[in-house]
Protein backbone atom coordinates (compact mmCIF):
# COMPACT_ATOMS: atom_id res chain seq x y z
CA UNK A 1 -15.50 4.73 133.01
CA UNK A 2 -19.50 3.93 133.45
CA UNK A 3 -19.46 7.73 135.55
CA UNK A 4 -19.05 9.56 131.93
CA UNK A 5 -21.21 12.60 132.04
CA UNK A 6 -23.74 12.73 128.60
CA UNK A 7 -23.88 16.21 128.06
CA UNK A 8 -28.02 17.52 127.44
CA UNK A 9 -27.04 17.92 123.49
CA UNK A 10 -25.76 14.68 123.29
CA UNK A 11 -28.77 12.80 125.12
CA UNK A 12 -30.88 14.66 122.18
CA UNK A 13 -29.34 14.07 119.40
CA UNK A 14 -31.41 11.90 117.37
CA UNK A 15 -29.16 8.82 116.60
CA UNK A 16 -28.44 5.70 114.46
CA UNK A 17 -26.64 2.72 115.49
CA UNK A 18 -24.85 0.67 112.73
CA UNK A 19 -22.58 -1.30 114.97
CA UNK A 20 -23.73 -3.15 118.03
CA UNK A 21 -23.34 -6.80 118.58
CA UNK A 22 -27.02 -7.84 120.58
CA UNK A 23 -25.01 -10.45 122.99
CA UNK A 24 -22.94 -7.34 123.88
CA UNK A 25 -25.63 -5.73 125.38
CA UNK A 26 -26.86 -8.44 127.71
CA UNK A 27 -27.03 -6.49 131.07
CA UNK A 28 -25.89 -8.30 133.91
CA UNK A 29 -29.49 -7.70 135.45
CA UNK A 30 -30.86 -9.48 132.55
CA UNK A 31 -28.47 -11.61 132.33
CA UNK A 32 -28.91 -13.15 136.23
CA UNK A 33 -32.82 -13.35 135.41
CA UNK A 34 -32.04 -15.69 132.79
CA UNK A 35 -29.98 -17.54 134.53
CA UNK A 36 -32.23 -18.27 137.03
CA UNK A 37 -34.95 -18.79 134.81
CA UNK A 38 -33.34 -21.06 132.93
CA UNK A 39 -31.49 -23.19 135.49
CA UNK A 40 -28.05 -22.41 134.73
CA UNK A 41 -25.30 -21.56 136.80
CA UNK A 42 -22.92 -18.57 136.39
CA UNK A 43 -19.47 -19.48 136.61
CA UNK A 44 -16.33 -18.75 134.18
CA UNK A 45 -13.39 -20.81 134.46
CA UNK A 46 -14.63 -22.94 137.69
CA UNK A 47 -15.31 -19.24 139.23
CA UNK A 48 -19.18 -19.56 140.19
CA UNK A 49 -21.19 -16.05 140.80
CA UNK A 50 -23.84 -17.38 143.43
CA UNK A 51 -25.06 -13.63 144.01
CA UNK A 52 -25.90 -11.08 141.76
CA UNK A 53 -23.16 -8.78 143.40
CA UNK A 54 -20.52 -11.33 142.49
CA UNK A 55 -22.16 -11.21 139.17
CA UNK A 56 -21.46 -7.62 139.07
CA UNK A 57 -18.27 -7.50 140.48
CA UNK A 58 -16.86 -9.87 137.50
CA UNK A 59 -17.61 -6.89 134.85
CA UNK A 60 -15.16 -4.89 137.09
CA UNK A 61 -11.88 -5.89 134.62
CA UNK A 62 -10.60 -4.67 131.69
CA UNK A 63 -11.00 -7.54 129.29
CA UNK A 64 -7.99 -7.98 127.02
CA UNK A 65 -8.54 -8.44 123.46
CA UNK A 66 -5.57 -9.33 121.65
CA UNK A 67 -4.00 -12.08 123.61
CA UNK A 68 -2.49 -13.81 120.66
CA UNK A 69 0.11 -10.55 120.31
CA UNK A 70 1.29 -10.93 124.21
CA UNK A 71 -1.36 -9.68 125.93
CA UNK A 72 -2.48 -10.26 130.07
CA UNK A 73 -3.37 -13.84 130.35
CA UNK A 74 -4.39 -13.70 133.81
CA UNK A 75 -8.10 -12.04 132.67
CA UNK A 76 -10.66 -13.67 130.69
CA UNK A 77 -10.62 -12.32 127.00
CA UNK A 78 -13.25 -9.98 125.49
CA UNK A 79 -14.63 -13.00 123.42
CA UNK A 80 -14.46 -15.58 126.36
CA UNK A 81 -16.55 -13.20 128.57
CA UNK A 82 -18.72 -12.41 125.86
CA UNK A 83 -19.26 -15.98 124.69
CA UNK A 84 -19.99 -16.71 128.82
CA UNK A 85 -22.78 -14.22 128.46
CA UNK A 86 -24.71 -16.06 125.93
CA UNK A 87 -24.76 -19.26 127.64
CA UNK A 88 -27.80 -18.13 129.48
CA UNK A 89 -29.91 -17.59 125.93
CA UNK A 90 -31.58 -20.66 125.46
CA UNK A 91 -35.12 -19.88 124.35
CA UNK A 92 -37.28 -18.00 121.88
CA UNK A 93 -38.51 -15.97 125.01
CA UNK A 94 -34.58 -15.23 126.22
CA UNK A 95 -33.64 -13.53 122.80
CA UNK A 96 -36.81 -11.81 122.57
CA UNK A 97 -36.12 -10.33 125.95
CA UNK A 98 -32.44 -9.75 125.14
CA UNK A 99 -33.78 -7.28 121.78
CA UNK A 100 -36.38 -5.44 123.87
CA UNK A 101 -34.12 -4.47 126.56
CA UNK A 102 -31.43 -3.10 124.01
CA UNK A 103 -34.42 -1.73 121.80
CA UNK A 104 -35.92 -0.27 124.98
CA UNK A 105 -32.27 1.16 125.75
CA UNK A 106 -32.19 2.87 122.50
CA UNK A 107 -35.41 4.60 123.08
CA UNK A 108 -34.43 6.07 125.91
CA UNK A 109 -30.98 7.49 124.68
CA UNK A 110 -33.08 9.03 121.07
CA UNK A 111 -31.77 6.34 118.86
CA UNK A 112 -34.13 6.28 116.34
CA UNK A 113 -33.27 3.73 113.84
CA UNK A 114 -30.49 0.39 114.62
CA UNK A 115 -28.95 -2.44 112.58
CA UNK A 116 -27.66 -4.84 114.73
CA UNK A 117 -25.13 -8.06 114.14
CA UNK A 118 -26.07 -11.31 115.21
CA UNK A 119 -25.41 -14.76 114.70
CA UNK A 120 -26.56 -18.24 115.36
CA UNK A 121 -23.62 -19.85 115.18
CA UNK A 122 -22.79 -19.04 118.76
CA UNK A 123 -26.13 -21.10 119.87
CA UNK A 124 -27.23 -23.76 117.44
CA UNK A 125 -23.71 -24.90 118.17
CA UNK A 126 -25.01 -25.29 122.03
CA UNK A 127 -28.03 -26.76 120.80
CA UNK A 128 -30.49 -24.02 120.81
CA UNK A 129 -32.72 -24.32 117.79
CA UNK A 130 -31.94 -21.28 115.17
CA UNK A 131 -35.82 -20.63 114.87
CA UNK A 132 -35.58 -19.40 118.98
CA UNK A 133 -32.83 -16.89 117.83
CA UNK A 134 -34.36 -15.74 114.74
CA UNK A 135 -38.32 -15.55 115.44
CA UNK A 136 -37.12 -14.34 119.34
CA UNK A 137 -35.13 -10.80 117.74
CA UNK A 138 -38.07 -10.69 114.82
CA UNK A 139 -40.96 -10.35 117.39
CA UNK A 140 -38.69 -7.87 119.03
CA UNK A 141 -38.04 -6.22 115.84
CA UNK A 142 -41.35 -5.71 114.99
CA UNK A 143 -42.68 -4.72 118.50
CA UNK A 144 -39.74 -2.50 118.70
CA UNK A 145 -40.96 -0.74 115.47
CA UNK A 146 -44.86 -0.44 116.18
CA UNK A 147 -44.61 0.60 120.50
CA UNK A 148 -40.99 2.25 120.62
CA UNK A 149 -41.05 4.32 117.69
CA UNK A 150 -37.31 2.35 117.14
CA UNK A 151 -37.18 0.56 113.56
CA UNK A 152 -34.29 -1.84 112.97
CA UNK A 153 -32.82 -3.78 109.87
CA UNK A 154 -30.73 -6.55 111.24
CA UNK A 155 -27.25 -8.11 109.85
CA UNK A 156 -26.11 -11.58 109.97
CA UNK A 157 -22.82 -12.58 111.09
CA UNK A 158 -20.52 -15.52 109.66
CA UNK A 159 -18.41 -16.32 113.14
CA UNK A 160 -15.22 -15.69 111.13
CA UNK A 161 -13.00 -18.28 113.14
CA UNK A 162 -15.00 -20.86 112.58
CA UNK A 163 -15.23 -22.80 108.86
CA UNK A 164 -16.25 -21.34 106.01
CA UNK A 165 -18.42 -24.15 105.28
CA UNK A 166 -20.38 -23.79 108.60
CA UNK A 167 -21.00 -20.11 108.39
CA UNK A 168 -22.61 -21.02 104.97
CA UNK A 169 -24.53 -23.85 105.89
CA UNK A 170 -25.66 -21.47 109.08
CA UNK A 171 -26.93 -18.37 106.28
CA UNK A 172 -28.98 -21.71 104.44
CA UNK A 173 -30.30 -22.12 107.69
CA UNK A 174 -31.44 -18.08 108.60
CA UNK A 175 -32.49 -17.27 104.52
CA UNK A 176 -35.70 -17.46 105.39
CA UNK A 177 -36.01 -14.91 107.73
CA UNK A 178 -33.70 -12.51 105.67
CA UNK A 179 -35.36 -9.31 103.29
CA UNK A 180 -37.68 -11.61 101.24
CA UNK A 181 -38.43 -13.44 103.50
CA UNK A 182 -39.53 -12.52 107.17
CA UNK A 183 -37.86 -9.30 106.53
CA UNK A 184 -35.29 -9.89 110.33
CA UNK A 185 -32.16 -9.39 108.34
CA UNK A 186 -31.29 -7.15 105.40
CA UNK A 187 -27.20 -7.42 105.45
CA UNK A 188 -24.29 -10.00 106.34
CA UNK A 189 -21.57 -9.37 108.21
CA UNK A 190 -18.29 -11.08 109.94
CA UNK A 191 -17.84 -11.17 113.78
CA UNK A 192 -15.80 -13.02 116.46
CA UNK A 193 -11.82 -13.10 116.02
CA UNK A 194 -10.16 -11.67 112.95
CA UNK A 195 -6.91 -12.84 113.53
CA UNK A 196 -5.46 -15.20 110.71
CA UNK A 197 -8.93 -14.61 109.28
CA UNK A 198 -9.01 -12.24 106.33
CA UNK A 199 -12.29 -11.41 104.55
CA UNK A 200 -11.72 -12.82 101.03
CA UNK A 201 -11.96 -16.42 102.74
CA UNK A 202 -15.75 -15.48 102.70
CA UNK A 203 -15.27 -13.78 99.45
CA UNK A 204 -18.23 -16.31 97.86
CA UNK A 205 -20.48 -16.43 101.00
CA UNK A 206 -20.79 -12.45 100.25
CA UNK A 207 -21.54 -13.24 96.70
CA UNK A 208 -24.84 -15.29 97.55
CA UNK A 209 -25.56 -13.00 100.12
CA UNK A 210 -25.25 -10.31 97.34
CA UNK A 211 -27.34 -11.96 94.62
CA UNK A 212 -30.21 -13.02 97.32
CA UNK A 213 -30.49 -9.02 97.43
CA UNK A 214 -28.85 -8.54 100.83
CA UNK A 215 -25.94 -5.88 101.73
CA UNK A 216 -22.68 -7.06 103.19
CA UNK A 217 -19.97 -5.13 105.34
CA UNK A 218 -17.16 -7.20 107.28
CA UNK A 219 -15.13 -6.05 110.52
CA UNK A 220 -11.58 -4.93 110.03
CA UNK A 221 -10.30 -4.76 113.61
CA UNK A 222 -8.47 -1.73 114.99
CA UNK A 223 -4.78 -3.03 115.69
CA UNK A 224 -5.39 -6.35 114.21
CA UNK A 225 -2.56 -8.39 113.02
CA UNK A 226 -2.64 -7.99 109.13
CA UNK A 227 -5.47 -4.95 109.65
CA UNK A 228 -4.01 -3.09 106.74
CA UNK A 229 -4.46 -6.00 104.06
CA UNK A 230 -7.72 -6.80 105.49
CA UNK A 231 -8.85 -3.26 104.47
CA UNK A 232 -7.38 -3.61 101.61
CA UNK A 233 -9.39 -7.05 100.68
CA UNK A 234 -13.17 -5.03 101.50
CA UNK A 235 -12.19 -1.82 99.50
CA UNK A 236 -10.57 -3.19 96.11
CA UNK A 237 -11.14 -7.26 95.58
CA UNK A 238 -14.73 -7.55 97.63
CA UNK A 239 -16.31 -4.68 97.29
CA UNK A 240 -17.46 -4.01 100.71
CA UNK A 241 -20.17 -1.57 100.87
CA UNK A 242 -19.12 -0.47 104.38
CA UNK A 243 -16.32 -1.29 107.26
CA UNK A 244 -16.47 -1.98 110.56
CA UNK A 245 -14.07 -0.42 112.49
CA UNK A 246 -11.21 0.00 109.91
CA UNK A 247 -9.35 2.80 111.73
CA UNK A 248 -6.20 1.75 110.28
CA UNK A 249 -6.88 2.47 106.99
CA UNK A 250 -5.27 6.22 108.25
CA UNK A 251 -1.94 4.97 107.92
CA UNK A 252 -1.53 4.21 104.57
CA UNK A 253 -2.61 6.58 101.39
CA UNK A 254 -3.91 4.46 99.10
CA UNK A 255 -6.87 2.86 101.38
CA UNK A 256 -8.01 6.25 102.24
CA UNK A 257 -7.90 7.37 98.66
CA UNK A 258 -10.30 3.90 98.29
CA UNK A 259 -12.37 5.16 100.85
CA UNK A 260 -13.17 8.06 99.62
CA UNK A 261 -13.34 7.15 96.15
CA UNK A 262 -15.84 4.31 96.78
CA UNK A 263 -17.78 6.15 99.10
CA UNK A 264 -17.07 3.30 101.91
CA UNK A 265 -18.02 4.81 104.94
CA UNK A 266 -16.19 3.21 108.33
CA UNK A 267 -18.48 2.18 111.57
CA UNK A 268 -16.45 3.38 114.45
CA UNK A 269 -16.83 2.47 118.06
CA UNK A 270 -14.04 5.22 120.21
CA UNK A 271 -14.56 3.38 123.60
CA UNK A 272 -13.10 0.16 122.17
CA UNK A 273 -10.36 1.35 120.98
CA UNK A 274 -9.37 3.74 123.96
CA UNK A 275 -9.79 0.61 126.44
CA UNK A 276 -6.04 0.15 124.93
CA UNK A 277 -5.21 3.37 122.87
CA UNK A 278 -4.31 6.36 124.77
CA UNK A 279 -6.23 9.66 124.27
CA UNK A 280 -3.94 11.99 122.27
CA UNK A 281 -2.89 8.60 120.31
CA UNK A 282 -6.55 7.94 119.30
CA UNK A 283 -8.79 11.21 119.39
CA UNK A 284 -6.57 12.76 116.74
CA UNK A 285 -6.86 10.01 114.20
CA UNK A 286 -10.90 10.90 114.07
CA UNK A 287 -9.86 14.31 113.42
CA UNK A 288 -7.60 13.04 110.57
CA UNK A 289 -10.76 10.75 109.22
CA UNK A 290 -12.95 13.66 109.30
CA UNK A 291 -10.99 16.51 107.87
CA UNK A 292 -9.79 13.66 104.94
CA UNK A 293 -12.93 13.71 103.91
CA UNK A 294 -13.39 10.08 105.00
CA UNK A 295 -16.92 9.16 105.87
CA UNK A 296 -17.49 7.36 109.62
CA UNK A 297 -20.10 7.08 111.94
CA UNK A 298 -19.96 6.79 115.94
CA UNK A 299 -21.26 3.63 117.71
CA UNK A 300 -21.07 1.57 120.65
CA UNK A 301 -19.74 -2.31 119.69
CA UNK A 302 -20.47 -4.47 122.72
CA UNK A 303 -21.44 -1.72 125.36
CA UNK A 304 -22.06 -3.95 128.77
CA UNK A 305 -18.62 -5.94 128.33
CA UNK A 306 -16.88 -2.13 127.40
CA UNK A 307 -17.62 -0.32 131.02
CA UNK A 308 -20.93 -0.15 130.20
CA UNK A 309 -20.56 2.64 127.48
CA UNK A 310 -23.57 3.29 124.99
CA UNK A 311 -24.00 5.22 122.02
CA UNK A 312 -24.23 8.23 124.13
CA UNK A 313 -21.30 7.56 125.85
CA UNK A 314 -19.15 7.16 122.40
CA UNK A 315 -20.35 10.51 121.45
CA UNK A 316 -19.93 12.14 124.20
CA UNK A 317 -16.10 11.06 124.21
CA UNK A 318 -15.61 11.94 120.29
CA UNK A 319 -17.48 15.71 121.28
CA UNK A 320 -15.14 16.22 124.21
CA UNK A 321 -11.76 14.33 123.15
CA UNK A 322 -12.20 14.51 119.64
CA UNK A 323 -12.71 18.77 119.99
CA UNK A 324 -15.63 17.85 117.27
CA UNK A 325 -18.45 21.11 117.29
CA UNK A 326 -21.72 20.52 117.84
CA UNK A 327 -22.22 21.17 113.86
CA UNK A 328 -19.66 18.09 113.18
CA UNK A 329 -21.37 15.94 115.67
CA UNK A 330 -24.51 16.49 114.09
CA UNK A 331 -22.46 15.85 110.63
CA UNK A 332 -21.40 12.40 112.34
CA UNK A 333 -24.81 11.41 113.11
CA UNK A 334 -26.36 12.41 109.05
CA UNK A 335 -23.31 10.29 108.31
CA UNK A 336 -25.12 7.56 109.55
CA UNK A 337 -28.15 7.96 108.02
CA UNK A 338 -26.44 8.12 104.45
CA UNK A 339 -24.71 5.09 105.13
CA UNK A 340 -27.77 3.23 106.58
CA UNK A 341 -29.75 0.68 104.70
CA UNK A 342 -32.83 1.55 105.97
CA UNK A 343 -35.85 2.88 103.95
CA UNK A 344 -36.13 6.23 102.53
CA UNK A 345 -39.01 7.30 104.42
CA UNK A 346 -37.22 6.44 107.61
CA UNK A 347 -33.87 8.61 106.36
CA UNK A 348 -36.18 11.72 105.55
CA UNK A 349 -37.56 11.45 109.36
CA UNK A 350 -34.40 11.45 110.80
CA UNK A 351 -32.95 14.24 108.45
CA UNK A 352 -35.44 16.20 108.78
CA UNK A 353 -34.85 15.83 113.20
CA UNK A 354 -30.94 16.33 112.36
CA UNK A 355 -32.00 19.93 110.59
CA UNK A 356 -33.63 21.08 113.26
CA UNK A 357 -31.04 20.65 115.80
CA UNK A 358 -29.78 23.75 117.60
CA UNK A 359 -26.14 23.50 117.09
CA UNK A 360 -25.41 26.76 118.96
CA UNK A 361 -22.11 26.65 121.14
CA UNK A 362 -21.74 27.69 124.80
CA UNK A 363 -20.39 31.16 125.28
């Protein structure tokens, strides 16, 4: 699916990105120079990539991502391969590198302002010191800002299948660089597997988070087992101020009615879910969302392990799938903005661009 077409309105559109996972974007160039830079060998499962073509070549599968509910066992999962990726971050250097290239990506597709997930879970629990992940996506942060003319506002992830307790004692850990502090990280999030793993178990890790001044939004996974009380958790007992993913909250009344009344707006990623979902299945729901009056916005979730589809790419499918105008497209990408925590100087830029896009259709 990496041969989708990006029509010349979509590569202009100035964009925002509100759901992108940084390890998700690890290219497998990037990812090879790492490796060798670092000493480390790329293998999954006793399956060692000694050439960069073999490296390649192992991106060529669809990775299944619910194999708790039946699913192929004969592939690696989404989160195995993903989890594989990172083992070639060890320094401050590596996650620098890993920020610029994605940072450098969004430049060059007209994403204008991002808020990326992250975590350190994922590496402190390898042994990599936190302050390598943390001052490694802050210096890319800032140069991001100041040379790319791409400001970011990042969000830290609890890794939801993991305890409670360590995703708190993990937040101690990264406070420092949050708002007040270093200014990395304005929000908290949950990543990693949903399933068994509902959002009110970190009901009081997004109080804190709430009272040190930071924003929270949690995952709701499209198709998850239990997806529908999930929702139901962020909307009415946490208070969410946003969902990612969350699709499913079309199927019953009463969480879009939440939606809407709460102004929760819903961080979609199309690609993801038609890996598994078949087009007239899927399309059609976003047409439901929109016309419902329910707020979403159109992003990429972990691009290099999803065929190597972007922002661009997601748009491009909800434009020519979706049957969304050029006008609603540019409605999907405002959307953004107004659900965006960044600055208010930054939203009148990018307003301001969105106005002044010709939204003319072809004859």
């Amino acid at each position: 699916m990496s041969e989708l077409n990006i029509s010349p309105f979509i590569s202009a559109l100035p964009k925002i990105e509100l759901h992108v996972h940084i390890e998700g974007t690890l290219r497998p160039a990037l990812r090879w120079k790492l490796a060798q830079r670092n000493d480390i060998p790329l293998q999954f499962k006793g399956e060692k990539y000694t050439t960069y073509e073999e490296l390649l070549q192992s991106y060529n599968v669809t990775y299944n991502h619910r194999p708790e509910q039946g699913g192929r066992k004969d592939v690696p999962t989404f989160l195995e391969a993903y989890f594989a990726g990172c083992e070639v971050l060890i320094t401050e250097q590596d996650f620098y590198d890993l920020a610029m290239d994605y940072l450098q990506r969004c430049k060059e597709m007209n994403v204008r302002y991002v808020e990326p997930f992250f975590d350190i879970q994922a590496h402190t629990r390898r042994g990599v010191p936190a302050e390598h992940v943390l001052n490694g996506y802050l210096r890319a942060q800032r140069q991001a800002a100041s040379e790319l003319g791409v400001r970011s506002n990042w969000i830290f992830c609890f890794i939801r299948d993991d305890s409670v307790a360590e995703g708190e004692a993990a937040y101690e850990v990264a406070l420092p660089w949050a708002k007040k502090g270093h200014g990395l990280f304005h929000a908290v999030g949950l990543a990693s597997n949903a399933y068994d793993r509902p959002p009110n178990l970190f009901s009081n890790a997004f109080k804190r988070a709430q009272k040190d001044g930071l924003h929270i939004t949690t995952h709701c996974d499209f198709g998850q087992k239990d997806t529908h009380e999930h929702i139901r958790q962020t909307i009415f007992d946490i208070g969410i101020e946003r969902i990612d993913h969350g699709l499913d909250a079309l199927d019953q009344d009463e969480l879009v009615q939440g939606l809407i009344a709460k102004n929760i707006g819903l961080t979609l990623c199309p690609h993801a879910y038609h890996r598994r979902t078949a087009t007239e299945v899927l399309f059609p729901k976003l047409r439901q969302l929109y016309d419902r009056g329910v707020k979403f916005c159109i992003n990429s979730d972990d691009p290099v392990y999803m065929h190597d589809i972007w922002i661009d790419g997601n748009m491009e499918k909800t434009l020519q799938y979706g049957k969304f105008s050029k006008l609603e497209m540019v409605q999907l990408a405002r959307n953004a903005v107004d659900m965006c925590w960044a600055e208010g100087a930054v939203k009148s830029e990018i307003y301001a661009e969105l106005d002044a896009v010709d939204c003319e259709e072809e004859p």
